[in-house]
C-alpha atoms as a PDB file:
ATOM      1  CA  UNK A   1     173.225 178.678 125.089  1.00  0.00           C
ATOM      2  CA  UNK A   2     172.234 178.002 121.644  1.00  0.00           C
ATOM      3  CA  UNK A   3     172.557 174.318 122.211  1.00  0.00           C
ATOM      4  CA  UNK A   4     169.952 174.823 124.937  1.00  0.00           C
ATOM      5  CA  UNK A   5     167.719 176.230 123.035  1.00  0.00           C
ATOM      6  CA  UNK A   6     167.816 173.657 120.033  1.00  0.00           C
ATOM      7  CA  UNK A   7     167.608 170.769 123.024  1.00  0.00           C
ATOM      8  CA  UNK A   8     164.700 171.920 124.411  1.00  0.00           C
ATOM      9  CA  UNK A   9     163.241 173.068 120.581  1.00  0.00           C
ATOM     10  CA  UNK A  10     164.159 169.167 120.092  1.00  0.00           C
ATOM     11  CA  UNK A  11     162.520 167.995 123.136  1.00  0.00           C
ATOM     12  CA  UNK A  12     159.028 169.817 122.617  1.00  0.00           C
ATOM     13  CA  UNK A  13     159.605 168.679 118.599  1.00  0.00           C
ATOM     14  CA  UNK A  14     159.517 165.158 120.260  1.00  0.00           C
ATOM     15  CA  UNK A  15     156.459 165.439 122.381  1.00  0.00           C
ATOM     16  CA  UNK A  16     154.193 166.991 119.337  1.00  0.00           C
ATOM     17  CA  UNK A  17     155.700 164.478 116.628  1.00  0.00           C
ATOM     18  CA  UNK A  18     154.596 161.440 119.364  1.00  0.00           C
ATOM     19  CA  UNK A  19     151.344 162.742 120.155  1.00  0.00           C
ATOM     20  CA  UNK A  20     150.355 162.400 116.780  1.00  0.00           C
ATOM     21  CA  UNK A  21     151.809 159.056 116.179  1.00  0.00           C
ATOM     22  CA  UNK A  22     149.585 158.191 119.157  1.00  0.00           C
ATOM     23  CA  UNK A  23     146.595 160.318 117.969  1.00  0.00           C
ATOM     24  CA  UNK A  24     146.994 157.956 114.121  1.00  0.00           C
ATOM     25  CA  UNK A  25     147.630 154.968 115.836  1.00  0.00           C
ATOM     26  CA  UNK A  26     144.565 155.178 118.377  1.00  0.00           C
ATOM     27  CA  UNK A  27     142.145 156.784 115.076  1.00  0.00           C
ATOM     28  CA  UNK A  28     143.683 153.146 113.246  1.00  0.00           C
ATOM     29  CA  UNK A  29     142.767 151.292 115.982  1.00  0.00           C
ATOM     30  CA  UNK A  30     138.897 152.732 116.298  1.00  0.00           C
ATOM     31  CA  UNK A  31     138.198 152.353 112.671  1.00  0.00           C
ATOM     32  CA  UNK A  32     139.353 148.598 112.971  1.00  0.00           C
ATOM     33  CA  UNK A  33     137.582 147.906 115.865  1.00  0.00           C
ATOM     34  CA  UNK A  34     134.397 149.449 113.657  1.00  0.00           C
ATOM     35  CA  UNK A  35     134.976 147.132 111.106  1.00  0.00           C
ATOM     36  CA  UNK A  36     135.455 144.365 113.275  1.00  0.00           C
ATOM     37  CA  UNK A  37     132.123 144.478 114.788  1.00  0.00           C
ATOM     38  CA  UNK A  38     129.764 146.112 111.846  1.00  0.00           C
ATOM     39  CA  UNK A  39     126.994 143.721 111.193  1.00  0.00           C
ATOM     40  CA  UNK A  40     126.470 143.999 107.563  1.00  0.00           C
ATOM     41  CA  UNK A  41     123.501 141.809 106.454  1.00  0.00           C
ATOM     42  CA  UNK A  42     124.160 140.784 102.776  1.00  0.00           C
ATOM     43  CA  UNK A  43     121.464 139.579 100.312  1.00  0.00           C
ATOM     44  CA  UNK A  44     122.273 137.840  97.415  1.00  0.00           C
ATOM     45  CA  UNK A  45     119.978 136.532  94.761  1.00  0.00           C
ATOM     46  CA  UNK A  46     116.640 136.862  97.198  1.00  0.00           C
ATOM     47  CA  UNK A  47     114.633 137.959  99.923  1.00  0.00           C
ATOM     48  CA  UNK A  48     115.502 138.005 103.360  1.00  0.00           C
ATOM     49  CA  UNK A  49     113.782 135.236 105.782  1.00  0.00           C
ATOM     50  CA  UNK A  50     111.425 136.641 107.724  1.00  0.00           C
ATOM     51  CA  UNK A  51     111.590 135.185 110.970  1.00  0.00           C
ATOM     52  CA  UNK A  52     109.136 137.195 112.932  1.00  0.00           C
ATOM     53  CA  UNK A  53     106.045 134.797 111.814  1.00  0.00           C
ATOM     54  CA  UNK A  54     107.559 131.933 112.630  1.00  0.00           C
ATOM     55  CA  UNK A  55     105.796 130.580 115.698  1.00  0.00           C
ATOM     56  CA  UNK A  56     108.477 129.902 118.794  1.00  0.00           C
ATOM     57  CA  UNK A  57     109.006 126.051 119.533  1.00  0.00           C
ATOM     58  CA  UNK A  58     107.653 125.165 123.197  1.00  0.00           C
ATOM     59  CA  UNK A  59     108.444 121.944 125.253  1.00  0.00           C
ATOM     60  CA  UNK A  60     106.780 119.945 127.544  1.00  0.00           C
ATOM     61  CA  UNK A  61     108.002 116.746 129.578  1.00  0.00           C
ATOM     62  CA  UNK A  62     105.384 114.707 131.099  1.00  0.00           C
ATOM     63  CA  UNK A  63     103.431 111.315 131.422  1.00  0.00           C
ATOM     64  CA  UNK A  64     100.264 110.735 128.686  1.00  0.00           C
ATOM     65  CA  UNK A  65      96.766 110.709 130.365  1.00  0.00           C
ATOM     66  CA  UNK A  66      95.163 109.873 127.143  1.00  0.00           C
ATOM     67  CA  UNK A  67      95.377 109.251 123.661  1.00  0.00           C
ATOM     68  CA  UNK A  68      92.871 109.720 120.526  1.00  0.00           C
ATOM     69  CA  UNK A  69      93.863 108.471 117.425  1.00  0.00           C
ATOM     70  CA  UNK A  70      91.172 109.619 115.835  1.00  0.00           C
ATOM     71  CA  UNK A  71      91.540 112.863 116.468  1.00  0.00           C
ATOM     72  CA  UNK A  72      95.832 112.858 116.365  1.00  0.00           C
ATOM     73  CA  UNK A  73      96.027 114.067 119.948  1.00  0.00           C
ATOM     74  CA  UNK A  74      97.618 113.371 123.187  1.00  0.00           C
ATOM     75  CA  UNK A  75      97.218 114.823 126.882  1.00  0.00           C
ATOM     76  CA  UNK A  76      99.646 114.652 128.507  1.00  0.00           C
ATOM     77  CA  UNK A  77      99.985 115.865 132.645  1.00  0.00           C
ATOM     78  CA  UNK A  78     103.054 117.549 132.799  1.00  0.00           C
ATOM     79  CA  UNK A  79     104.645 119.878 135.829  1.00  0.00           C
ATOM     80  CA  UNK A  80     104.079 123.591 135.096  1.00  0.00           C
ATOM     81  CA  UNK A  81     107.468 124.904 137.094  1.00  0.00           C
ATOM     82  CA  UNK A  82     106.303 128.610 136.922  1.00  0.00           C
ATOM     83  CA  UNK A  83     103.174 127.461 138.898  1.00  0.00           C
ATOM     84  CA  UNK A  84     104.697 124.575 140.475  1.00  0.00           C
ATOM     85  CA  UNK A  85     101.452 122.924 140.305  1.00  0.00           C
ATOM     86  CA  UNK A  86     100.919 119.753 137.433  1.00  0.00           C
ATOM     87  CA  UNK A  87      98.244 120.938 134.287  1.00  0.00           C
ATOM     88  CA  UNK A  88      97.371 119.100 131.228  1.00  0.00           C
ATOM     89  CA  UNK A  89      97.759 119.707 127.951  1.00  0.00           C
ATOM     90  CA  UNK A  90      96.413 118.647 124.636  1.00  0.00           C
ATOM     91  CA  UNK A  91      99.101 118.166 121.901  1.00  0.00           C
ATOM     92  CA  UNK A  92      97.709 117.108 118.093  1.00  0.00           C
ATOM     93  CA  UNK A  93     100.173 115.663 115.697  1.00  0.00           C
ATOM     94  CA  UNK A  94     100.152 115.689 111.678  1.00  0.00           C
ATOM     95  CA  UNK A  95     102.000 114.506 108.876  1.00  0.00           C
ATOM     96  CA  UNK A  96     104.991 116.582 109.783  1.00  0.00           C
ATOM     97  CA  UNK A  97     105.608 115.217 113.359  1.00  0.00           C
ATOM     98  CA  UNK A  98     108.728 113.438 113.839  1.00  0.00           C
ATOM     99  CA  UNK A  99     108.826 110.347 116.632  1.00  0.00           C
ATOM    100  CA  UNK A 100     111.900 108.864 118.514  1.00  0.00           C
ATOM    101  CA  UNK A 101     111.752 105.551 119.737  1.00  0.00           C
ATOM    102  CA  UNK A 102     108.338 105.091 118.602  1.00  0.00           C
ATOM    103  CA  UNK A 103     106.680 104.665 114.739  1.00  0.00           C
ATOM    104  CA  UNK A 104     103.713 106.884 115.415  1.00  0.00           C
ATOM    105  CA  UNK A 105     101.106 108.049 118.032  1.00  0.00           C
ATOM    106  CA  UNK A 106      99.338 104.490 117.467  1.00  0.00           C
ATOM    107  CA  UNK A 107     102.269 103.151 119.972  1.00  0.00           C
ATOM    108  CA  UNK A 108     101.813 105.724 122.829  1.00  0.00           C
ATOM    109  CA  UNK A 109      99.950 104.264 125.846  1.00  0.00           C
ATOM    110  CA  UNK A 110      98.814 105.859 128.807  1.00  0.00           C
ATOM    111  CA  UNK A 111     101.395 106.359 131.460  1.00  0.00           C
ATOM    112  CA  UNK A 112     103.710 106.379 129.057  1.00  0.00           C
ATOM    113  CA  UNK A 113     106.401 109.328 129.468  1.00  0.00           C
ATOM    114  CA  UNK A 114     106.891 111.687 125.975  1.00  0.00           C
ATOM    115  CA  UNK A 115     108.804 114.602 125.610  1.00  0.00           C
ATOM    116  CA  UNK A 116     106.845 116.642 123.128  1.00  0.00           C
ATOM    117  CA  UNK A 117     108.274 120.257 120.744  1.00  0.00           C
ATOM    118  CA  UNK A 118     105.557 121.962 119.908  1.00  0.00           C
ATOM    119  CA  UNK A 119     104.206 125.242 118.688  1.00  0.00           C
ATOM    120  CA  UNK A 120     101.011 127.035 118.931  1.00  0.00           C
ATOM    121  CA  UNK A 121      99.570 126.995 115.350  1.00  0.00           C
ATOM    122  CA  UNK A 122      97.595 129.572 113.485  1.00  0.00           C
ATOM    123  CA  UNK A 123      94.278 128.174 114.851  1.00  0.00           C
ATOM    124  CA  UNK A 124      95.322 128.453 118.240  1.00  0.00           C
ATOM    125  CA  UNK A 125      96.136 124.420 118.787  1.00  0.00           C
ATOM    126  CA  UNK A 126      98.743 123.046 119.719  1.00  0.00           C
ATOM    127  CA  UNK A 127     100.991 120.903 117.298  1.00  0.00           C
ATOM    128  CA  UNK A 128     103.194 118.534 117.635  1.00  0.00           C
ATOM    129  CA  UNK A 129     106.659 119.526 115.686  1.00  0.00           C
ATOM    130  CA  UNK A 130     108.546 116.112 117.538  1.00  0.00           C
ATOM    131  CA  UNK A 131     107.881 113.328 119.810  1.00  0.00           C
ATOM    132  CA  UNK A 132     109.838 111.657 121.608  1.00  0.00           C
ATOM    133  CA  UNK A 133     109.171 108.130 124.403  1.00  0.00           C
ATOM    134  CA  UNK A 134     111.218 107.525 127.171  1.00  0.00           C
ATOM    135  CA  UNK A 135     111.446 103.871 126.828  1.00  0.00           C
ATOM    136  CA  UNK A 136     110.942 102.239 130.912  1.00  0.00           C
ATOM    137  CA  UNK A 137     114.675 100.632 131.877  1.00  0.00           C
ATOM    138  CA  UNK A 138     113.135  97.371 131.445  1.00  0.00           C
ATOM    139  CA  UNK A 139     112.195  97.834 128.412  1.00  0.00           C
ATOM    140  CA  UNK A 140     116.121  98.408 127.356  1.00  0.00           C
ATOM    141  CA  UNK A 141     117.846  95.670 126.212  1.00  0.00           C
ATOM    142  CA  UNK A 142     120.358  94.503 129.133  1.00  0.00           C
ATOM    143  CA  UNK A 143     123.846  95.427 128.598  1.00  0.00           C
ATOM    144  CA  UNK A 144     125.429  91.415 128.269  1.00  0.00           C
ATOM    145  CA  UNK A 145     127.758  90.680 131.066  1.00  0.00           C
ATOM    146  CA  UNK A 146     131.406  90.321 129.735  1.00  0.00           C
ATOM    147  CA  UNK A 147     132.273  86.621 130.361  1.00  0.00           C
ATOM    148  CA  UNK A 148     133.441  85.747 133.674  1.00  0.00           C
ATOM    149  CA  UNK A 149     137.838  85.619 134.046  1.00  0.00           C
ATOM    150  CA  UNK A 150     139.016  82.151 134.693  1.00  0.00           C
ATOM    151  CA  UNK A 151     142.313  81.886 136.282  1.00  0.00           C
ATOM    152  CA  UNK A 152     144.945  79.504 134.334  1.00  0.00           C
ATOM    153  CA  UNK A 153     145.592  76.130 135.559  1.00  0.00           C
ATOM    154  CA  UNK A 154     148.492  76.437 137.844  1.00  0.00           C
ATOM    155  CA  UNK A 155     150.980  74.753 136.481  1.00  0.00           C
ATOM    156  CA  UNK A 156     153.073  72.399 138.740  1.00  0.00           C
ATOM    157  CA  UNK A 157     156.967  73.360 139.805  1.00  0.00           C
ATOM    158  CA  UNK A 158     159.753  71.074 138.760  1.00  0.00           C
ATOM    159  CA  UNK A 159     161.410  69.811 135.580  1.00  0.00           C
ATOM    160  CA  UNK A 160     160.061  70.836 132.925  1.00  0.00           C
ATOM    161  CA  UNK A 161     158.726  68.229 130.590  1.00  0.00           C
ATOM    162  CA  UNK A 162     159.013  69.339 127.586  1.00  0.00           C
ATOM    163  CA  UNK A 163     162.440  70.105 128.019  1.00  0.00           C
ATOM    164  CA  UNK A 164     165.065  68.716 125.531  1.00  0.00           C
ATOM    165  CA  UNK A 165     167.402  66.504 127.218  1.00  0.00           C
ATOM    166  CA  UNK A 166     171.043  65.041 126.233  1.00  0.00           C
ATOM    167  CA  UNK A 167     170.835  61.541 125.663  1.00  0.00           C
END
């Protein structure tokens, strides 16, 4: 009988001692996980960016209607796909505008497709951060066809000639 009682003493001893093996481990586990995923922002030797007054970067694809030099600006019809109707819009450029394929805005022609970043500056224009030309596919240098494969001379059965033979 005593044995019994110390087996099931044991038994119920077991059950509380692993419940609180499981009740550390799972606490461990939480705490981790808490670390883990904290995001911490850490300054060091300045101010923090502040990214709210930076205006967003907008895009538009479309083919150029017009250009004035003069005035550093470019229309440019593009399709509007909220709407899906096509609108124009005006697009200046400064000192800070970036080109691809092109040197400057003195090289845009109408008809000519650009794909323009831009944001909406202070004065409520809108400036050209990058521009880029589609050049036509004519206007991109042919790839050079590989030279054509010609087949060896067939070479005619028999003795060979240049065969060493015993005198």
């Amino acid at each position: 009988m005593c044995d019994r009682i110390f087996l099931i003493y044991k038994e119920e001893g077991m059950k509380k001692g692993s419940g609180l093996v499981l009740s550390i481990a799972l606490s461990i586990v939480f705490i981790s996980a808490g670390l883990a995923f904290s995001q911490e922002t850490i300054v060091t030797g300045g101010a923090i960016p502040d990214t709210q007054n930076e205006p967003e970067i907008q895009w538009v694809w479309g083919e150029v209607v017009s250009v004035d030099s003069a005035g550093k600006t470019v229309m440019v019809m593009y399709l509007d796909y909220e709407t899906d109707q096509e609108k124009e819009i005006a697009v200046g450029v400064d000192d800070k505008t970036t080109y691809e394929n092109i040197k400057s805005l003195d090289e845009v022609k109408p008809k000519d497709t650009l794909s323009i970043d831009y944001i909406l500056s202070a004065d409520g224009k809108n400036l050209a951060k990058n521009i880029s030309a589609e050049k036509p596919e004519s206007a991109i240098a042919p790839i050079e066809e590989a030279a054509p494969v010609v087949a060896e001379e067939a070479v005619p059965e028999g003795p060979d000639v240049n065969a060493d033979t015993e005198q």
